[in-house]
C-alpha atoms as a PDB file:
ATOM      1  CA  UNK A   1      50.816-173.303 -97.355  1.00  0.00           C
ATOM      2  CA  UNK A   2      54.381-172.050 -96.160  1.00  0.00           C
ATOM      3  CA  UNK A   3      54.405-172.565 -93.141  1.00  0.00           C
ATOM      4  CA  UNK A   4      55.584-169.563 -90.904  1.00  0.00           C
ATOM      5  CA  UNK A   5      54.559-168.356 -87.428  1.00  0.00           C
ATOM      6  CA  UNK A   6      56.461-165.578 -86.539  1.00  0.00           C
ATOM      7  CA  UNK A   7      56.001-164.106 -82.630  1.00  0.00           C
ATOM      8  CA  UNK A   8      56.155-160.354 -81.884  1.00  0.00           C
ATOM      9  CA  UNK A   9      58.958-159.210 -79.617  1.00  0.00           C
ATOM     10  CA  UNK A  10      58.665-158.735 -76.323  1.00  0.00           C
ATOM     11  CA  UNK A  11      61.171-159.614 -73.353  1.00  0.00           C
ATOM     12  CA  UNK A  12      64.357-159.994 -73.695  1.00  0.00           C
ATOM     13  CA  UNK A  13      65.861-163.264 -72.596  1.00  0.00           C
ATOM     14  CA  UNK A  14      67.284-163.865 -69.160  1.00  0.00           C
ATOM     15  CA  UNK A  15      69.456-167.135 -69.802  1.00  0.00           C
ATOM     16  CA  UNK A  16      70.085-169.618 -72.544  1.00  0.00           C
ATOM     17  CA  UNK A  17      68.689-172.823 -73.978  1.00  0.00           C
ATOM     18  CA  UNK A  18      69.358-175.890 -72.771  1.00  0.00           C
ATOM     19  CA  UNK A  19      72.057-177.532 -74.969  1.00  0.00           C
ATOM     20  CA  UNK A  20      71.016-179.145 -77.500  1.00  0.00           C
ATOM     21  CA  UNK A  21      67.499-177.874 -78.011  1.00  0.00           C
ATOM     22  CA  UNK A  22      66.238-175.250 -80.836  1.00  0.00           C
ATOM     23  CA  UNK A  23      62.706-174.006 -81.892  1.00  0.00           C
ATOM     24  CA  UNK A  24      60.298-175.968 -84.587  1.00  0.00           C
ATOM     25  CA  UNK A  25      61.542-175.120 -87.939  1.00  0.00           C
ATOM     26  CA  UNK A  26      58.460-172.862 -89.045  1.00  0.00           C
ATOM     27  CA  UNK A  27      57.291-171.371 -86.057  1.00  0.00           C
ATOM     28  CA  UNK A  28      59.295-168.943 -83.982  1.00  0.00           C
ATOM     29  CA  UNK A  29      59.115-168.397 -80.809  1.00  0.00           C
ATOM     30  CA  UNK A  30      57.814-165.677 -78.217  1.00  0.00           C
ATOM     31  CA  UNK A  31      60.657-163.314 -78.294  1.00  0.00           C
ATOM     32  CA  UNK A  32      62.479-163.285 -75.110  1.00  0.00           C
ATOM     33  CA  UNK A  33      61.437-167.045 -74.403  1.00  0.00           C
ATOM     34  CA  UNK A  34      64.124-169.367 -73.428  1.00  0.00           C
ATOM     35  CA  UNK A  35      63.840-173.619 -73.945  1.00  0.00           C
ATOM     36  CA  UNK A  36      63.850-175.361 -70.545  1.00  0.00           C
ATOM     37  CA  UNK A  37      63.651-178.710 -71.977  1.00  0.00           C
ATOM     38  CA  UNK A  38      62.710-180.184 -75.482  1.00  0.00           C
ATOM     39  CA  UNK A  39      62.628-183.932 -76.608  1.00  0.00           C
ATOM     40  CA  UNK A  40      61.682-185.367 -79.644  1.00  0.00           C
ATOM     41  CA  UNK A  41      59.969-189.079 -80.735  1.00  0.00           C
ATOM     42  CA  UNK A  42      60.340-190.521 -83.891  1.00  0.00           C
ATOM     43  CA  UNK A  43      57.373-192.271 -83.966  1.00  0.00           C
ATOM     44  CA  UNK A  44      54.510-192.192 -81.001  1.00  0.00           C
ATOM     45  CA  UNK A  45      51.387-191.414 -80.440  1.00  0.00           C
ATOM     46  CA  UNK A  46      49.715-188.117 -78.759  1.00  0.00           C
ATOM     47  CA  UNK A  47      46.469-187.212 -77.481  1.00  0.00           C
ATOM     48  CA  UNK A  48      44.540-184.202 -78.599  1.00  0.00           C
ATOM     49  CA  UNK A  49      41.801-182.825 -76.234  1.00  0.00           C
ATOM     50  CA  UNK A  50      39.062-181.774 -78.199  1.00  0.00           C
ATOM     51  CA  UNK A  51      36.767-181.464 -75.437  1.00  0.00           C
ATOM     52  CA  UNK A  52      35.715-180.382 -71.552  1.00  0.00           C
ATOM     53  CA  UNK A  53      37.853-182.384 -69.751  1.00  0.00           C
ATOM     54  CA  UNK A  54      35.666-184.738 -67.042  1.00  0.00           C
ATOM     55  CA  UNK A  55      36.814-187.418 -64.316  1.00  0.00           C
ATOM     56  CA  UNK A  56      36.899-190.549 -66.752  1.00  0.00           C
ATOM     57  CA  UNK A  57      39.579-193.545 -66.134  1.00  0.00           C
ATOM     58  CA  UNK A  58      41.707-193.551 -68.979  1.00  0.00           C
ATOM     59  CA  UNK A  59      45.323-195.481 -69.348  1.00  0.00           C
ATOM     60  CA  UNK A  60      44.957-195.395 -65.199  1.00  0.00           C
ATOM     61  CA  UNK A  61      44.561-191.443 -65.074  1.00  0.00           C
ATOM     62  CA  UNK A  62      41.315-190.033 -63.415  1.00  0.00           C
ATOM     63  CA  UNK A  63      40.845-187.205 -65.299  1.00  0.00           C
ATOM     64  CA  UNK A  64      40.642-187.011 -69.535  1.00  0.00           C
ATOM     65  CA  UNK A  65      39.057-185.570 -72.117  1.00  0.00           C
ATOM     66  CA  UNK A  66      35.376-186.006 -73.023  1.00  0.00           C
ATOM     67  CA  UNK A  67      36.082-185.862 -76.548  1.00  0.00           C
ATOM     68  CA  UNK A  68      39.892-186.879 -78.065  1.00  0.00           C
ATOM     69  CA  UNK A  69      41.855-187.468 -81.619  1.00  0.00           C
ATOM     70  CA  UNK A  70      44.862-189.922 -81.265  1.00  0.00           C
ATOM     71  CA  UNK A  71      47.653-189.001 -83.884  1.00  0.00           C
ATOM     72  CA  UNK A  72      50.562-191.214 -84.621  1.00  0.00           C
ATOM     73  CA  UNK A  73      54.189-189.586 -86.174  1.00  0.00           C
ATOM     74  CA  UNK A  74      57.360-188.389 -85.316  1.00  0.00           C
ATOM     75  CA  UNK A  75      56.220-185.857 -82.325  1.00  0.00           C
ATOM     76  CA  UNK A  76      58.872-182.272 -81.124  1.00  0.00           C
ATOM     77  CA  UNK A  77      58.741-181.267 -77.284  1.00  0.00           C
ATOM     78  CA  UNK A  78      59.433-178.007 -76.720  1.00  0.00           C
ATOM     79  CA  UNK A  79      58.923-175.877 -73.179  1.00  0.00           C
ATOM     80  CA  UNK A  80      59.461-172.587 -72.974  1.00  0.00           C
ATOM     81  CA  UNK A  81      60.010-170.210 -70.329  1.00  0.00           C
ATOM     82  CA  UNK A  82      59.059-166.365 -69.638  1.00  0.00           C
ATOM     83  CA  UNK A  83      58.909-163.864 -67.458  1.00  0.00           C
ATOM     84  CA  UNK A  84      55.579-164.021 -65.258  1.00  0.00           C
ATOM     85  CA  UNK A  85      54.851-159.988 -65.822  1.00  0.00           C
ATOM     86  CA  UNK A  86      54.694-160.717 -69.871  1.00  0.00           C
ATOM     87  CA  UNK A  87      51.463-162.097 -69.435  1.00  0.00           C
ATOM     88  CA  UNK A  88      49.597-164.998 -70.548  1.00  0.00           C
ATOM     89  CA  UNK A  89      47.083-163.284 -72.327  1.00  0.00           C
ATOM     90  CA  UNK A  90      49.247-161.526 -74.535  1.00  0.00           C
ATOM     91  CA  UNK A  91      51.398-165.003 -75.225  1.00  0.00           C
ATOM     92  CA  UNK A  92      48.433-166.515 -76.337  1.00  0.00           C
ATOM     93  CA  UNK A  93      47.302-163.537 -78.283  1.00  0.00           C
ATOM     94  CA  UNK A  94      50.677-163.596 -80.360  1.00  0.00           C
ATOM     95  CA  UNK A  95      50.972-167.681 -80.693  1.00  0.00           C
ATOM     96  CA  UNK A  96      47.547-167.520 -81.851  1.00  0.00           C
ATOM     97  CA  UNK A  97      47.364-164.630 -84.290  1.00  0.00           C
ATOM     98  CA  UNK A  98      50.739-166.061 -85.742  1.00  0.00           C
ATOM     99  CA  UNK A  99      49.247-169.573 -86.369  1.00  0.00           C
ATOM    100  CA  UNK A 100      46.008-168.597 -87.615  1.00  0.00           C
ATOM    101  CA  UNK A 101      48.137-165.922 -90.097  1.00  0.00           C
ATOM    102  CA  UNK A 102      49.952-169.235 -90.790  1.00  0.00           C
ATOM    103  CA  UNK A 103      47.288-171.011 -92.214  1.00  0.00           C
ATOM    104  CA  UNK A 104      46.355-173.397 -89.035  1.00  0.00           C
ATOM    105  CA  UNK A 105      42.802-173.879 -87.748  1.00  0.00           C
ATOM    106  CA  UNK A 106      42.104-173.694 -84.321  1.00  0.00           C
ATOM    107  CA  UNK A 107      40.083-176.937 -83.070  1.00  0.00           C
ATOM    108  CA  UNK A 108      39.751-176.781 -79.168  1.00  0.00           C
ATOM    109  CA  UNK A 109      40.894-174.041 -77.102  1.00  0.00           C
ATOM    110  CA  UNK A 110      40.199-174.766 -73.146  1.00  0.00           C
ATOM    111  CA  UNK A 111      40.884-171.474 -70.330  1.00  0.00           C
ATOM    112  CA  UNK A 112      40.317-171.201 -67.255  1.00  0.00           C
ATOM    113  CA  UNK A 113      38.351-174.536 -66.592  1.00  0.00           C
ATOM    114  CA  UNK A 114      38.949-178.140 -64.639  1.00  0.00           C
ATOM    115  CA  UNK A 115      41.811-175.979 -63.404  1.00  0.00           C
ATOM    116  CA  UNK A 116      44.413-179.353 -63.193  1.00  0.00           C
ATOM    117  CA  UNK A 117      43.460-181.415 -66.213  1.00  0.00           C
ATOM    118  CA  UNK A 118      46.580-180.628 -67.641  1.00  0.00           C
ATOM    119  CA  UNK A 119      48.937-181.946 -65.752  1.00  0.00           C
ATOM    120  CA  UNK A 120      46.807-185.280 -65.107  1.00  0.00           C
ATOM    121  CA  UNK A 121      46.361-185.937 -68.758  1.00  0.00           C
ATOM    122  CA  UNK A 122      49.726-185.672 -69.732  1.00  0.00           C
ATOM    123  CA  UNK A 123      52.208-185.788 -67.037  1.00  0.00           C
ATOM    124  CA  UNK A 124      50.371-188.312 -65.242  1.00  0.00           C
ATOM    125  CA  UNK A 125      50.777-187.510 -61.491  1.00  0.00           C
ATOM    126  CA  UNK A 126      51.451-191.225 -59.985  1.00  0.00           C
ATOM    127  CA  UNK A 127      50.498-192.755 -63.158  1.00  0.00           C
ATOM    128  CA  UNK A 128      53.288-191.495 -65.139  1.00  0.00           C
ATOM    129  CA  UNK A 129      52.765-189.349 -68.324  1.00  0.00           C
ATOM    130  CA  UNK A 130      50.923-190.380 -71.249  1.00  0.00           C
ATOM    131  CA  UNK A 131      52.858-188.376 -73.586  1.00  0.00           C
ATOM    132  CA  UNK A 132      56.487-189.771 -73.897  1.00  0.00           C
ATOM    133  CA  UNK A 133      59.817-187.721 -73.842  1.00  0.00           C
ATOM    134  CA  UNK A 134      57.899-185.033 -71.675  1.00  0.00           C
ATOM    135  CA  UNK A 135      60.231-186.436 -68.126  1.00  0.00           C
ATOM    136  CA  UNK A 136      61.777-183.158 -67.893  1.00  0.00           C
ATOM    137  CA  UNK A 137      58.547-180.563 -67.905  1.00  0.00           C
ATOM    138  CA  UNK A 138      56.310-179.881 -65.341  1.00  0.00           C
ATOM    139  CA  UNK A 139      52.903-178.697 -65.350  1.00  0.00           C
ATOM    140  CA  UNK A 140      50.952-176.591 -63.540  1.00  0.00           C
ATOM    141  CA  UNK A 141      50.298-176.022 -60.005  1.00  0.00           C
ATOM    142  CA  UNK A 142      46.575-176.372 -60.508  1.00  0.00           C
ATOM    143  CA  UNK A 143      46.280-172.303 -61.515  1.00  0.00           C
ATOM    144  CA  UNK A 144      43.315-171.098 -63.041  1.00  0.00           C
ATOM    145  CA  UNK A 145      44.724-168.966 -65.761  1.00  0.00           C
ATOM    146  CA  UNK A 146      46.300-171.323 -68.757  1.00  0.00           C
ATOM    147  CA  UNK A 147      45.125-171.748 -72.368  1.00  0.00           C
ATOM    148  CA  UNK A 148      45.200-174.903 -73.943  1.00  0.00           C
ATOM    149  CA  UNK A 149      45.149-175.201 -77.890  1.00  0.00           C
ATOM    150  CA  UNK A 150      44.960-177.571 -80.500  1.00  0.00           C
ATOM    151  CA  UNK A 151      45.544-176.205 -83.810  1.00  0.00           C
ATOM    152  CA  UNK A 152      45.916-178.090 -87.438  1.00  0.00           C
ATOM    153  CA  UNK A 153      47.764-177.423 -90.745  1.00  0.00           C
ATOM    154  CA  UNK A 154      49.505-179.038 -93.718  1.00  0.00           C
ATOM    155  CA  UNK A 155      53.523-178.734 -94.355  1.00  0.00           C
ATOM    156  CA  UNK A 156      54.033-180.137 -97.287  1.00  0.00           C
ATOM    157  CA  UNK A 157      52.740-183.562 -97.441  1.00  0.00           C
ATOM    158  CA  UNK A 158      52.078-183.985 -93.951  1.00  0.00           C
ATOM    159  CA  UNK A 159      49.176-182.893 -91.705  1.00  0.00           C
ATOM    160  CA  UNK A 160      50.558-180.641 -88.843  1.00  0.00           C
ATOM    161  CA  UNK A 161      49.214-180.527 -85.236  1.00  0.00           C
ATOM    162  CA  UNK A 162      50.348-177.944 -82.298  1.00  0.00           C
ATOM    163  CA  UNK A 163      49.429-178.564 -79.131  1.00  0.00           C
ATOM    164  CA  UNK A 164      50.047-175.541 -76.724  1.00  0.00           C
ATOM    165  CA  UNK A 165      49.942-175.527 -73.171  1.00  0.00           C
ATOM    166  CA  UNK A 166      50.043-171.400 -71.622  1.00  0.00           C
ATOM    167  CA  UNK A 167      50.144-171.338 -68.102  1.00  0.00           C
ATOM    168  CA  UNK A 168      52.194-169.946 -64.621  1.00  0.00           C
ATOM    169  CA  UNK A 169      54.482-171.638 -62.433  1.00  0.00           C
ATOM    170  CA  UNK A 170      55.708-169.590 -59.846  1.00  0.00           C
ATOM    171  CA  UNK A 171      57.357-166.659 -60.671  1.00  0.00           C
ATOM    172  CA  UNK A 172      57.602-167.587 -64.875  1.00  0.00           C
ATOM    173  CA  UNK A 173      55.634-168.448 -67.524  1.00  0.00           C
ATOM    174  CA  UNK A 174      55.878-171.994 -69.253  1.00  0.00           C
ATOM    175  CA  UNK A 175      54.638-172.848 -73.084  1.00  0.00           C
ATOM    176  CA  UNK A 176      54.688-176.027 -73.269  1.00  0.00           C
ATOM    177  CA  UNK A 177      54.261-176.647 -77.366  1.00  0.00           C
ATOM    178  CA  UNK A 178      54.280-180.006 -79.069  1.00  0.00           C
ATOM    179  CA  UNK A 179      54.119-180.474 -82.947  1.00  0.00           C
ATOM    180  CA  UNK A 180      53.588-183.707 -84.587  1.00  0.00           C
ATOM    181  CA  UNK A 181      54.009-184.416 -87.900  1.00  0.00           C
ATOM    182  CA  UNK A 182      51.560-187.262 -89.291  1.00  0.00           C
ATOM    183  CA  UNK A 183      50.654-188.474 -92.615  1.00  0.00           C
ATOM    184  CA  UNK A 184      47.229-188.046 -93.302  1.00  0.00           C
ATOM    185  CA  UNK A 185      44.763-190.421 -92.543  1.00  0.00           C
ATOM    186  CA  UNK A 186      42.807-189.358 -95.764  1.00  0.00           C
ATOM    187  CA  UNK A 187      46.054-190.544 -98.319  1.00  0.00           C
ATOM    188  CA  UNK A 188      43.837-194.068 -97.633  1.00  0.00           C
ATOM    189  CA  UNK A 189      40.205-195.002 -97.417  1.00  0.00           C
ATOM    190  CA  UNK A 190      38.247-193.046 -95.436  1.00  0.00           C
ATOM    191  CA  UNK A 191      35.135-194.078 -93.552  1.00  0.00           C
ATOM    192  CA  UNK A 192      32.268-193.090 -92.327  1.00  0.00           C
ATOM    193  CA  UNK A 193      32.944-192.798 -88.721  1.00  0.00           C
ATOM    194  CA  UNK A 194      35.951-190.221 -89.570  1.00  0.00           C
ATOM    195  CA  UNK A 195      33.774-188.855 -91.895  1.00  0.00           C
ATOM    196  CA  UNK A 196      31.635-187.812 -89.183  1.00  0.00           C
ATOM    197  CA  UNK A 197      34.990-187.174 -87.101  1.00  0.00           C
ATOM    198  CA  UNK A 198      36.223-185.213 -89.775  1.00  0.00           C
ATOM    199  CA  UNK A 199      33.377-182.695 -90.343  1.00  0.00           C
ATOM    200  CA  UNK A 200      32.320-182.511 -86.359  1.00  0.00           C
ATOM    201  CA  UNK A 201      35.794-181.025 -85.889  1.00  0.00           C
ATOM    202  CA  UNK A 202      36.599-178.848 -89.496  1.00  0.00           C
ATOM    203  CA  UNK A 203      33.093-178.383 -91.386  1.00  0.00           C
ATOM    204  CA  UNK A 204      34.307-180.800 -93.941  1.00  0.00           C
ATOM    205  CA  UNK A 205      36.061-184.317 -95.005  1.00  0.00           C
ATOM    206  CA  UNK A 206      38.655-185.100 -97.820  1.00  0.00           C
ATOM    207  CA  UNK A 207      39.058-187.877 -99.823  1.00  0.00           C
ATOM    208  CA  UNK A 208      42.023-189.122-102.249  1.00  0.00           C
ATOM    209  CA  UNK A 209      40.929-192.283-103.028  1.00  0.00           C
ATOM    210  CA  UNK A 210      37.796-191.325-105.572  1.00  0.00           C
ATOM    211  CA  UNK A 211      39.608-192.032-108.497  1.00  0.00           C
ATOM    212  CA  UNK A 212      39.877-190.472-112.107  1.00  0.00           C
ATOM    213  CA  UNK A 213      42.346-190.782-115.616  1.00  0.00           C
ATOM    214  CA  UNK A 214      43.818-187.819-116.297  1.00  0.00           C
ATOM    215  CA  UNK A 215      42.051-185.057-117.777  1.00  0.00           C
ATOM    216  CA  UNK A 216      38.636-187.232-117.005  1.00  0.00           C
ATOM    217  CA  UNK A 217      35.302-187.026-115.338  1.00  0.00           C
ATOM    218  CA  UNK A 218      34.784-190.844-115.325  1.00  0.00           C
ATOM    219  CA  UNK A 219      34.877-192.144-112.100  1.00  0.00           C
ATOM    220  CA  UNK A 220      37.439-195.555-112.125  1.00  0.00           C
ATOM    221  CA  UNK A 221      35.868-198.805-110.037  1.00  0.00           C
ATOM    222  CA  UNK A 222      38.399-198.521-107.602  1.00  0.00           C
ATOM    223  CA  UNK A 223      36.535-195.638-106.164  1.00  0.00           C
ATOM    224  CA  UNK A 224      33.658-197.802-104.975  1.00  0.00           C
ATOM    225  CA  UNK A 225      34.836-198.518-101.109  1.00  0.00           C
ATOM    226  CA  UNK A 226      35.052-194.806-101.022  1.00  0.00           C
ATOM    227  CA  UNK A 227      31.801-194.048-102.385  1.00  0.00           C
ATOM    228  CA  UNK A 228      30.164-196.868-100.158  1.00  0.00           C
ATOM    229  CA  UNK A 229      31.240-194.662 -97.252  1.00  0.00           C
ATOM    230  CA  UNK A 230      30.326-191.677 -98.396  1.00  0.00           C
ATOM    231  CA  UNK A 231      27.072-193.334 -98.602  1.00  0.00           C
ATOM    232  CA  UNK A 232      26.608-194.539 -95.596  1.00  0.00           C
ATOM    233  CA  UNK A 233      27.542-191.407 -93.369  1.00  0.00           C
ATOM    234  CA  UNK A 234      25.340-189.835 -95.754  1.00  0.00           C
ATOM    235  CA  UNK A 235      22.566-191.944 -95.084  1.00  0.00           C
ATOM    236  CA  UNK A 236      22.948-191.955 -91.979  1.00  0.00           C
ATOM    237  CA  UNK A 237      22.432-188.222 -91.450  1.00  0.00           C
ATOM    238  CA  UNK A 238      19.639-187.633 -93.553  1.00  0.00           C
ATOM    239  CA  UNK A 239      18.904-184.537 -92.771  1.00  0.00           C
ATOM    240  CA  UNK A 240      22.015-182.587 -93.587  1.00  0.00           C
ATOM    241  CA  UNK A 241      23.172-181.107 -96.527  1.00  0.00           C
ATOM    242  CA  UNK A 242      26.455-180.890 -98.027  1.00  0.00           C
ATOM    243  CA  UNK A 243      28.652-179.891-100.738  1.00  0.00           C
ATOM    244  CA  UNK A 244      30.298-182.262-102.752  1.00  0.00           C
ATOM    245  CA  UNK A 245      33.562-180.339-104.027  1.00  0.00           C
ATOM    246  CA  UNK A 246      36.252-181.105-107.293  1.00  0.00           C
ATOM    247  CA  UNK A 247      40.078-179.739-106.619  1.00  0.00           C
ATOM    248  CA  UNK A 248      42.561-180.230-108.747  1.00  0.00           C
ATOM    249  CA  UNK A 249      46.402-179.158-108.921  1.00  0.00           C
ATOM    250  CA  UNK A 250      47.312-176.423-110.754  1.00  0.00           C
ATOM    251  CA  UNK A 251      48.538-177.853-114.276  1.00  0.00           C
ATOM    252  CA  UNK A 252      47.600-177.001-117.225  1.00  0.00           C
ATOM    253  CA  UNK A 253      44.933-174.081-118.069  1.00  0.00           C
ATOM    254  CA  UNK A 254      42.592-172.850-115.254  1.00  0.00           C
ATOM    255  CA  UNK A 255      39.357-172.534-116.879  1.00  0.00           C
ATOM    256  CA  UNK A 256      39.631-176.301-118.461  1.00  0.00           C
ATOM    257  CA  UNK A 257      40.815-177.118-114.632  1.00  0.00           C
ATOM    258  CA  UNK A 258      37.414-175.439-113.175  1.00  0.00           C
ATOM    259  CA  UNK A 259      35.326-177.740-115.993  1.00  0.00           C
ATOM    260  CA  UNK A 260      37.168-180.440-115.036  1.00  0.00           C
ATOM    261  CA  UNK A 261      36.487-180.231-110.965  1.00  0.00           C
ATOM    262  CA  UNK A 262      32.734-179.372-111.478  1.00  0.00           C
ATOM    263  CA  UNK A 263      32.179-182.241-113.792  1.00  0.00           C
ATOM    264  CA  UNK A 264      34.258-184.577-111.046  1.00  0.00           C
ATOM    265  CA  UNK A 265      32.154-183.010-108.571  1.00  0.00           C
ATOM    266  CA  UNK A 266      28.853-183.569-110.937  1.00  0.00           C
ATOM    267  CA  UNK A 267      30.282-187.368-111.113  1.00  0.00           C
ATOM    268  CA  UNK A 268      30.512-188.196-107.646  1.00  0.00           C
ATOM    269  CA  UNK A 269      27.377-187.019-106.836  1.00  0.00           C
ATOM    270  CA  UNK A 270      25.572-188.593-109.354  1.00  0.00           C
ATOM    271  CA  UNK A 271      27.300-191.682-108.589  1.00  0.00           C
ATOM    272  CA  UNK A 272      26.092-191.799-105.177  1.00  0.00           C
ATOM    273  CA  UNK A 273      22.695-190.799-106.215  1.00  0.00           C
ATOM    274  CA  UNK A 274      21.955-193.353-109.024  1.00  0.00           C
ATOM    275  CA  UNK A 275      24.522-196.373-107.095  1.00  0.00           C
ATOM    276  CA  UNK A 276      24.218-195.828-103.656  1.00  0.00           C
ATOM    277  CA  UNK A 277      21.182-194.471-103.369  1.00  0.00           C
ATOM    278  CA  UNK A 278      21.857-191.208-101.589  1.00  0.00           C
ATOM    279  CA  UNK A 279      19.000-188.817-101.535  1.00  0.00           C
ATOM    280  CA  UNK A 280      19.757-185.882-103.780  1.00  0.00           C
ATOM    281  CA  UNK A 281      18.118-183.149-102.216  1.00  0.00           C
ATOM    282  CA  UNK A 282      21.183-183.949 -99.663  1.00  0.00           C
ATOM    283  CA  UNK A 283      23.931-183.058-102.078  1.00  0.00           C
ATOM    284  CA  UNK A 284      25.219-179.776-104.335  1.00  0.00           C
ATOM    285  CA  UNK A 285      28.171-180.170-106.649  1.00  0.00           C
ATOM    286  CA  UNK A 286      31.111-177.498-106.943  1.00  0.00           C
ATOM    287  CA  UNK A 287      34.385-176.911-108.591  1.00  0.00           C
ATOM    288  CA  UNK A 288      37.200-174.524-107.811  1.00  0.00           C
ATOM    289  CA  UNK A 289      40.168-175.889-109.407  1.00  0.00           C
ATOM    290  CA  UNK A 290      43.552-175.106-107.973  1.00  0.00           C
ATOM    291  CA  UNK A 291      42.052-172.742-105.852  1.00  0.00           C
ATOM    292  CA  UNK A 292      41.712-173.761-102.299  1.00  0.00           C
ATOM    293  CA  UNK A 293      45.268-175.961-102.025  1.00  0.00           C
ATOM    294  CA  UNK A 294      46.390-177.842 -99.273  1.00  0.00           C
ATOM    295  CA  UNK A 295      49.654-177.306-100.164  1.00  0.00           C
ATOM    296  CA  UNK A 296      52.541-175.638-102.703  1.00  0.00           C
ATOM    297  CA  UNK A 297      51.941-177.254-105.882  1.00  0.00           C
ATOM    298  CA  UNK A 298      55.873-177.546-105.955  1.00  0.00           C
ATOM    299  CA  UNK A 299      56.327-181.051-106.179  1.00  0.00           C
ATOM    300  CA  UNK A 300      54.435-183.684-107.405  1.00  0.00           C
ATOM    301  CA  UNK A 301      53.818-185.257-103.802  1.00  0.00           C
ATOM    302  CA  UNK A 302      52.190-181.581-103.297  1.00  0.00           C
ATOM    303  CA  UNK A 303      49.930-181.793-106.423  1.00  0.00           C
ATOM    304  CA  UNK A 304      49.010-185.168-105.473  1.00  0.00           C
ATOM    305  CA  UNK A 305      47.695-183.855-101.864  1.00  0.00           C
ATOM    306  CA  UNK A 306      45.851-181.090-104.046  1.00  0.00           C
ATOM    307  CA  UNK A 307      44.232-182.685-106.666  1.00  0.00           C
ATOM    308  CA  UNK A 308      40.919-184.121-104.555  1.00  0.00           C
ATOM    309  CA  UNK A 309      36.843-184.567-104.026  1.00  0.00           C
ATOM    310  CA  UNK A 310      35.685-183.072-100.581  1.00  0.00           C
ATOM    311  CA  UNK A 311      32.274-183.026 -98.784  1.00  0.00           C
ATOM    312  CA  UNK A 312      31.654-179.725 -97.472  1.00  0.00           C
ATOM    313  CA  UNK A 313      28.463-179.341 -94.713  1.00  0.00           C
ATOM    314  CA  UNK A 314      26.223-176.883 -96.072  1.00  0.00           C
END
């Protein structure tokens, strides 16, 4: 995916960046925004809110999500500022028609709802903000019109995640947008509880460490942790069905490339079926080659992120 999200013009701007500060490389800002404050962490951790948020005591704040993702990597702080009479509505509109264009998935979007969550979660009131190198911004005043958004893609070999925070203050308009850029939990084993984490939140769950030679269908033993939990999130949800899906990069000949990721898919399922003992009314294999990439296949870091087994939910 190249990453690009590229804002439609609107206001011009009334005064200049802070020193020092510049947008995300990739995605452009609102035309006619200015930066009122930006900070970056090499290496931290952020909260996503993935759902309602409720009075729970978390890290001494009284308010959090119901439902959260913690992501660790190098994490950009940007706030914006616009003119109140541009509108939220038609901010939002244009960050998220650029993103989705872009590639990114949307997974939570909160409006107009548990009106000061935002400000609680993450700049912390009296109990100080959860979300380092944020000092500077300020949320809101409690308003009932914001959008919050949690979005996900892939630039090159990393997983992507933008976090934006739409709302009023006074007489402007503040976006507060955070990117963090994390390796991907899946580059490892993957089990079954993010399995299930995985396909509540994007339909499906990817796996890099099912392992084949070259050119082969034979599935190596060093794919059996893998399998095992596979298995077991399998089993324990008996009564779904799923896809069980063969990538690969996009070397060599396509046809010979769709062969290949059917019979990896055929593999894998047939492993779990006759090792694991996975019912096999419960699985459907499927190959689409270099189809459906997570990346460019530009470098050999990229093909590596390409070439992989999902499970899909049917």
């Amino acid at each position: 995916m190249a990453l690009s999200a590229s804002l439609r013009a609107q206001d011009q701007p009334g005064t200049r960046d802070k020193n020092g500060c510049k947008d995300y490389q990739g995605i452009s800002r609102f035309q006619g925004a200015i930066i009122h404050a930006c900070s970056q962490i090499n290496y931290g951790e952020f909260y996503l809110g993935l759902g309602e948020p409720v009075e729970k005591e978390f890290k001494n704040h009284g308010q959090f999500f119901k439902k959260y993702k913690a992501v660790r990597g190098k994490i950009y702080n940007i706030q914006y500022l616009l003119p109140q009479e541009t509108g939220i509505l038609k901010v939002y509109e244009n960050y998220n028609n650029a993103l989705t264009n872009a590639g990114f998935n949307l997974l939570y979007k909160e409006q107009n709802k548990n009106t000061c969550f935002y400000r609680e979660d993450y700049y912390g009131g009296d109990s100080g903000p959860l979300l380092k190198g944020v000092d500077d911004f300020y949320g809101n005043k409690c308003d009932r019109n914001y959008y919050y958004l949690v979005y996900k893609g892939v630039k090159d070999s990393l997983d992507l995640y933008v976090v934006l925070f739409i709302g009023t203050d006074g007489d402007e308009i503040i976006v507060n947008q955070h990117v963090i850029e994390t390796k991907p939990v899946e580059l490892g084993l993957v089990n079954a509880e993010n399995i299930a984490q995985n396909i509540a939140l994007t339909g499906h769950s990817i796996f890099y460490d099912i392992h084949f030679d070259t050119g082969s269908a034979e599935i190596k033993a060093t794919s059996d942790n893998q399998l095992k939990e596979i298995a077991k999130y399998l089993k324990d949800n008996p009564d779904k069905k799923f896809y069980i899906v063969g990538h690969t990069d996009n070397t060599g000949d396509f046809q010979t490339n769709m062969t290949l990721s059917l019979n990896r898919a055929k593999a894998v399922v047939n492993k779990l079926v006759s090792d694991y003992g996975v019912d096999a009314s419960q699985l459907e294999a499927h190959g689409v080659a270099d189809m459906c990439p997570i990346t460019n296949n530009l470098t050999d870091g990229n093909k590596a992120r390409n070439r992989r087994v999902e499970i899909v939910a049917r």
